[in-house]
N, C-alpha and C. Protein backbone atom coordinates (compact mmCIF):
# COMPACT_ATOMS: atom_id res chain seq x y z
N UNK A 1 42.29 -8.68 -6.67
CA UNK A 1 41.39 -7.95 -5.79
C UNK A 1 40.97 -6.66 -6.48
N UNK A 2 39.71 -6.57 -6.62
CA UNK A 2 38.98 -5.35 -6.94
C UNK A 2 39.09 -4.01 -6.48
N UNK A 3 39.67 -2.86 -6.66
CA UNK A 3 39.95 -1.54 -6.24
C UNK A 3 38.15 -0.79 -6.24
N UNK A 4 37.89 0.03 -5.27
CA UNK A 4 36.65 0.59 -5.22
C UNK A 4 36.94 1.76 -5.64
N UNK A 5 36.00 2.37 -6.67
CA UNK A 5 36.25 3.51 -7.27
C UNK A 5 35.99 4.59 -5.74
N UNK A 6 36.76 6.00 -6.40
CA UNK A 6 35.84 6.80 -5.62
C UNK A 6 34.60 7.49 -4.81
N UNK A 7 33.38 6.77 -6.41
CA UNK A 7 31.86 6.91 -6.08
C UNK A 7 31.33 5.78 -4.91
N UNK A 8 32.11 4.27 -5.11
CA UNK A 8 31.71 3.47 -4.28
C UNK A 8 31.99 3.74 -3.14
N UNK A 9 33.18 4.67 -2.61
CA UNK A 9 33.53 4.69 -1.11
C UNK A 9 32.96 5.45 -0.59
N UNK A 10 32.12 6.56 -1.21
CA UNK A 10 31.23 7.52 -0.79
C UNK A 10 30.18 7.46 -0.74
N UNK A 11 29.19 7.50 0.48
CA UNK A 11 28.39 7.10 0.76
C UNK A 11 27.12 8.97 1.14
N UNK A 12 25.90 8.23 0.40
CA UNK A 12 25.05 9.17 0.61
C UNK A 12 24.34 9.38 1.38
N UNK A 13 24.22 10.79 2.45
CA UNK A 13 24.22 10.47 3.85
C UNK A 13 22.96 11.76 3.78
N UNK A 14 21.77 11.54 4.56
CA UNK A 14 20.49 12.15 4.48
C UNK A 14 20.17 11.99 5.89
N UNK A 15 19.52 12.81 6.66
CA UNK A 15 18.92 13.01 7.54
C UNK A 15 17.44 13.02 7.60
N UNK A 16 16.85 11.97 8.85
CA UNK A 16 15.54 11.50 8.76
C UNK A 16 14.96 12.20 10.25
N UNK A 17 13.88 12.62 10.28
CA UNK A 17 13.69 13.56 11.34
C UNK A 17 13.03 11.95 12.19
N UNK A 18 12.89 12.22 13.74
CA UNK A 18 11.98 10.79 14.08
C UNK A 18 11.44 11.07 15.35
N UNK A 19 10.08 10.00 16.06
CA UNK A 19 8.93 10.98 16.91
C UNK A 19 8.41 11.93 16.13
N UNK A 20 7.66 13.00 16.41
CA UNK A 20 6.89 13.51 16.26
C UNK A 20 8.10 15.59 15.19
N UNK A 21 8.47 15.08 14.61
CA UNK A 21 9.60 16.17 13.94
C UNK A 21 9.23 16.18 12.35
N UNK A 22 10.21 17.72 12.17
CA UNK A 22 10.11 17.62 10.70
C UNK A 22 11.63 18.47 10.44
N UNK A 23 11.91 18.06 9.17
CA UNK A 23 13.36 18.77 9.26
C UNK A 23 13.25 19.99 7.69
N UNK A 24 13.76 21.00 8.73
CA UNK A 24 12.85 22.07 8.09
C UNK A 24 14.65 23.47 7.34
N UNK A 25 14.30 23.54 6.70
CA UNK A 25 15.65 23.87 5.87
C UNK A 25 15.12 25.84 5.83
N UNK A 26 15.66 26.26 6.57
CA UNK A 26 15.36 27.96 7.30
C UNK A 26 15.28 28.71 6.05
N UNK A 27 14.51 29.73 5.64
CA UNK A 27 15.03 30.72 4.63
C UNK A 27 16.13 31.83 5.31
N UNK A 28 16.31 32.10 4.30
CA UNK A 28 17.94 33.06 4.12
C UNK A 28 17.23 33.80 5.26
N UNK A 29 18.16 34.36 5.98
CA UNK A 29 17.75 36.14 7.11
C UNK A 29 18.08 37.15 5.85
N UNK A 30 17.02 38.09 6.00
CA UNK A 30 17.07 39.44 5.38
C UNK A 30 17.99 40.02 5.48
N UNK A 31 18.66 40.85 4.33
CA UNK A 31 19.62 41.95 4.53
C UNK A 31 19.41 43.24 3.98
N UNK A 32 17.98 43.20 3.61
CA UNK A 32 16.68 44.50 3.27
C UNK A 32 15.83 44.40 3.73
N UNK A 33 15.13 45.73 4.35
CA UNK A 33 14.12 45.87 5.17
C UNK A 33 13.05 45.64 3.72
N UNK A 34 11.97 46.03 4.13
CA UNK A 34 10.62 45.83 3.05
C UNK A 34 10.43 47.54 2.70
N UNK A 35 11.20 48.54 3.28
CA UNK A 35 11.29 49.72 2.22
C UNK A 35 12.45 50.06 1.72
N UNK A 36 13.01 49.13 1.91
CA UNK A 36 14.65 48.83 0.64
C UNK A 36 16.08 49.38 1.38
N UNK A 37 15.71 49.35 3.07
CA UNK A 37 17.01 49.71 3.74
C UNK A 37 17.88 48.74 3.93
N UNK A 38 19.05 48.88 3.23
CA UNK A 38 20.22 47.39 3.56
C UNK A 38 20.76 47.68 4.94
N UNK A 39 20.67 46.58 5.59
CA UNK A 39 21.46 46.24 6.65
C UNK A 39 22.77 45.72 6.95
N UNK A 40 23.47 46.29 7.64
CA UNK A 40 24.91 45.98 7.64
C UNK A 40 24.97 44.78 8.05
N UNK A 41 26.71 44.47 7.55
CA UNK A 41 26.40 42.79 7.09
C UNK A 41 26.05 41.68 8.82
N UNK A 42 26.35 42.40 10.02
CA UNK A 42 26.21 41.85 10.98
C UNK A 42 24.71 41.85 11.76
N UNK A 43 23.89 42.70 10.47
CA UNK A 43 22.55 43.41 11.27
C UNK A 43 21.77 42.04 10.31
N UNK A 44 20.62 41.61 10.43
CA UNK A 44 19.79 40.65 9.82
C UNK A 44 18.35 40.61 10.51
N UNK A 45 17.23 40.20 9.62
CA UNK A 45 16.04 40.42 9.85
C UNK A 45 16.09 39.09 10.42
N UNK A 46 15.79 38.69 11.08
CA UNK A 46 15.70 36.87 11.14
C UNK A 46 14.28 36.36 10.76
N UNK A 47 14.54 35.29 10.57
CA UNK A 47 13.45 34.54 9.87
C UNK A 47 12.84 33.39 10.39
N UNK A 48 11.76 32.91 10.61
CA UNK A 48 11.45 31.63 10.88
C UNK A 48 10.60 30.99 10.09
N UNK A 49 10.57 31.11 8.91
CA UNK A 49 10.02 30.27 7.75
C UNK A 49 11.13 29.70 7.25
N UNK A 50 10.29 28.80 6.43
CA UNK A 50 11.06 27.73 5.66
C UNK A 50 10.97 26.61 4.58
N UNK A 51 11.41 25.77 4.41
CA UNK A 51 10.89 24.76 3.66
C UNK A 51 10.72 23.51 4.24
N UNK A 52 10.30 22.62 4.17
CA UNK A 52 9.61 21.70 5.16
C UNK A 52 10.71 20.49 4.00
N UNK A 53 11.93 19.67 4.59
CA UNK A 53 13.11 18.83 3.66
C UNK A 53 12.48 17.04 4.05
N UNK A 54 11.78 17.05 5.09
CA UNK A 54 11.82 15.54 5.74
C UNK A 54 10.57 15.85 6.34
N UNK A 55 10.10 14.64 6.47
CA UNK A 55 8.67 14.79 7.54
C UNK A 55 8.83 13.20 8.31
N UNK A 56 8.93 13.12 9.61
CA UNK A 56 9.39 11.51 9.86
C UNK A 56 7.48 11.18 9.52
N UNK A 57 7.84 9.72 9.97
CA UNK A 57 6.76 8.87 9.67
C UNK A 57 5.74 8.68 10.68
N UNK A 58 5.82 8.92 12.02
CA UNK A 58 4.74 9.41 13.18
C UNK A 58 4.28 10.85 12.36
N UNK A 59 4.51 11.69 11.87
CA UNK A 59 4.39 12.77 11.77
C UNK A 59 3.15 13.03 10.45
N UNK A 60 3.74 11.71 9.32
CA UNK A 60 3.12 11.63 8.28
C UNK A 60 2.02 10.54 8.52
N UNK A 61 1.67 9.60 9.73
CA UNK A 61 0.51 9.03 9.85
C UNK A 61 -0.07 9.57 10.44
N UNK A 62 -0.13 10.91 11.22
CA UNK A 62 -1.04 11.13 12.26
C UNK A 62 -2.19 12.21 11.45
N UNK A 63 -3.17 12.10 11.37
CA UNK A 63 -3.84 13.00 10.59
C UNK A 63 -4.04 14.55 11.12
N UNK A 64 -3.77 14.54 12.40
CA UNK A 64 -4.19 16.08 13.12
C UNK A 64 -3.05 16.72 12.78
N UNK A 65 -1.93 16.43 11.48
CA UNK A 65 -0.87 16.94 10.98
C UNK A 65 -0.81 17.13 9.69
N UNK A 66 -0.88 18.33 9.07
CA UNK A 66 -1.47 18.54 7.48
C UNK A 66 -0.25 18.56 6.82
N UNK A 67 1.51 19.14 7.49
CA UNK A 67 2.44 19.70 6.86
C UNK A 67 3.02 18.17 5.90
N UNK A 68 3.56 18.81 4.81
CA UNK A 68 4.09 17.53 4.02
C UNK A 68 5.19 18.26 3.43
N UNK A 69 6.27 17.36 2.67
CA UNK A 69 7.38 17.63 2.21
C UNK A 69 7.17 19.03 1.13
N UNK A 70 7.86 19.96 1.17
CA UNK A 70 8.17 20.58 0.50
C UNK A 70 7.32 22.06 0.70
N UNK A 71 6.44 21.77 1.82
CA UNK A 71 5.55 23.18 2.50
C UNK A 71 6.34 23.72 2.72
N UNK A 72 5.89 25.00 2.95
CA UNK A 72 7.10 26.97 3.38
C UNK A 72 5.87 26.29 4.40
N UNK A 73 6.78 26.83 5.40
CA UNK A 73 6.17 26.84 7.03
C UNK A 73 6.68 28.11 8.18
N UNK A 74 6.00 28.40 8.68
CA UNK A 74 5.98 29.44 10.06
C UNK A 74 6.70 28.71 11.36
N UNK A 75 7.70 28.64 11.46
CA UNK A 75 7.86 27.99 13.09
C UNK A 75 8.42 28.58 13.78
N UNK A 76 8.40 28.31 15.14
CA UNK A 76 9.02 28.66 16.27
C UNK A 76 10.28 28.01 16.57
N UNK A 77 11.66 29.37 16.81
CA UNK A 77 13.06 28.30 16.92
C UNK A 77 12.99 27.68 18.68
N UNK A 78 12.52 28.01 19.26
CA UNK A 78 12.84 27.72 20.13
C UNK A 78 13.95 26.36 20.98
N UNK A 79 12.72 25.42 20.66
CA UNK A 79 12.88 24.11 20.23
C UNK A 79 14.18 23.45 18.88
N UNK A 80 13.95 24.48 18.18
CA UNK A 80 14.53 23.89 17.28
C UNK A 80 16.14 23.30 16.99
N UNK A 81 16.25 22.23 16.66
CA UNK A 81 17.99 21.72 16.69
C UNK A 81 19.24 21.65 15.25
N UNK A 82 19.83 22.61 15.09
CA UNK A 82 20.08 23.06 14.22
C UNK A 82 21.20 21.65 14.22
N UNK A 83 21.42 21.34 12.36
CA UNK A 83 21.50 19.96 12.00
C UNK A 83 23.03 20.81 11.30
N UNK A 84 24.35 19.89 11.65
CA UNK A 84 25.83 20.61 11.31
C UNK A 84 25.68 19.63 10.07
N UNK A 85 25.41 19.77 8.74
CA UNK A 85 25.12 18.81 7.80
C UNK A 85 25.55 19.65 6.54
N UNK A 86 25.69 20.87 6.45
CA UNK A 86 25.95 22.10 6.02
C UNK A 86 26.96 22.64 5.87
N UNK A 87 27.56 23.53 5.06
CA UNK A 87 28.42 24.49 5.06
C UNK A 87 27.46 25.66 6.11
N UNK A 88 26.59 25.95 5.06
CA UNK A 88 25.54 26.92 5.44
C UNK A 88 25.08 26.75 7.02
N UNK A 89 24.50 25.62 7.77
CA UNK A 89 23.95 25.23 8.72
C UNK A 89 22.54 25.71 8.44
N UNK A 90 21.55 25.27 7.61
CA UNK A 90 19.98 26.16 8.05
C UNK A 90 18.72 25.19 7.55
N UNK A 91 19.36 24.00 7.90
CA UNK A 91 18.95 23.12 8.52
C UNK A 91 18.54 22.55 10.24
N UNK A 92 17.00 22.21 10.41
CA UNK A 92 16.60 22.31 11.80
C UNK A 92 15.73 21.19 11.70
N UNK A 93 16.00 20.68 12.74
CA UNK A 93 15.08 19.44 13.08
C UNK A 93 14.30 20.08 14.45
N UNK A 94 12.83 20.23 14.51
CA UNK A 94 12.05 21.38 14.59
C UNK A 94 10.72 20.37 15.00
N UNK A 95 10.39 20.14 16.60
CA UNK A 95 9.45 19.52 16.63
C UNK A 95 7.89 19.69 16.25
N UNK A 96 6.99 19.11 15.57
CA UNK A 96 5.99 19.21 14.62
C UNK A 96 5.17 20.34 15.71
N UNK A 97 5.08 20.78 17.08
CA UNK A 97 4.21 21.39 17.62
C UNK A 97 4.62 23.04 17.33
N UNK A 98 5.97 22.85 17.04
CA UNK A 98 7.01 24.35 16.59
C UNK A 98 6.78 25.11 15.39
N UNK A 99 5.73 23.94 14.16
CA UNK A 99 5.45 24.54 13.55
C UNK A 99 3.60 25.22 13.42
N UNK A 100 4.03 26.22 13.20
CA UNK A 100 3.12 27.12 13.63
C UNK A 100 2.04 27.65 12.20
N UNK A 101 2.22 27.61 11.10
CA UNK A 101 1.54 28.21 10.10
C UNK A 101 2.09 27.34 8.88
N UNK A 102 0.99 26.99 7.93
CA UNK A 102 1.11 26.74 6.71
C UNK A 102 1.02 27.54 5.75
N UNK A 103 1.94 28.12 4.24
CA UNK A 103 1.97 28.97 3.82
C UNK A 103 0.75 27.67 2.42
N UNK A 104 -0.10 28.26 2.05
CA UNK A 104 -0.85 27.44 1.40
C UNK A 104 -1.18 28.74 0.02
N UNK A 105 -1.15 28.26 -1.28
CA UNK A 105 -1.97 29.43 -2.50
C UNK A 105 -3.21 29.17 -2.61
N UNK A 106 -3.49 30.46 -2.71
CA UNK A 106 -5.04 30.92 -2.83
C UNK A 106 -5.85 29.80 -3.74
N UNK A 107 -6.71 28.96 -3.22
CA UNK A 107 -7.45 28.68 -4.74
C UNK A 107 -6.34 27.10 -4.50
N UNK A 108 -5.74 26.74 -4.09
CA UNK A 108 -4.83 25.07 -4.05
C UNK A 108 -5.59 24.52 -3.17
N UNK A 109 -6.37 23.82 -3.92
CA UNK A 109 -6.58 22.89 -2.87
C UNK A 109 -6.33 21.26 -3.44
N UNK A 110 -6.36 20.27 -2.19
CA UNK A 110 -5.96 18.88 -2.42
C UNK A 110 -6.82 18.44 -2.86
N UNK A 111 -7.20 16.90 -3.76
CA UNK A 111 -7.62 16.39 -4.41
C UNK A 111 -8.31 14.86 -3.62
């Protein structure tokens, strides 16, 4: 009988957002203001941008939806369901109406 290595028993485990979601990976909270005041370590700017990790597949056929993998995005937490997948936790599965702004460069456009 065949012994399973270590790599085989471990299994690679990814999160798929589904309905109308996108799973959106938070940027860091500030611990400097924007005129260079540090904040103590319990004080934080919070943030609701991010990086856009998953886009389900309602989300990616519907055309009145521009966001795609790997956009910095504006959203609203409200809604949002923070994913225990993490040490970190800043991961959010974040329904597509939550996101609010596309961060797009000057002069990029699609093809």
């Amino acid at each position: 009988m065949a012994q399973r290595t270590n790599s085989e028993s471990k299994r690679l485990e990814t999160v798929e957002p589904v309905g109308k979601r996108v799973l959106i990976r938070k940027d860091e909270d500030k611990k400097i203001t924007k005129v260079g005041i540090h904040l103590p370590d319990k004080m934080e700017i919070p943030t609701l941008t991010g990086r856009v990790v998953a886009v389900s597949e309602q989300v990616t056929r519907d055309a009145d939806y521009s966001v795609q993998r790997y956009d910095r995005v504006l959203f609203h937490p409200k809604h949002a369901i923070p994913v225990d997948f993490e040490g970190d936790n800043r991961l959010f599965v974040v329904p597509i109406e939550d996101v609010v702004a596309v961060f797009r460069s000057a002069g990029a456009h699609d093809s």
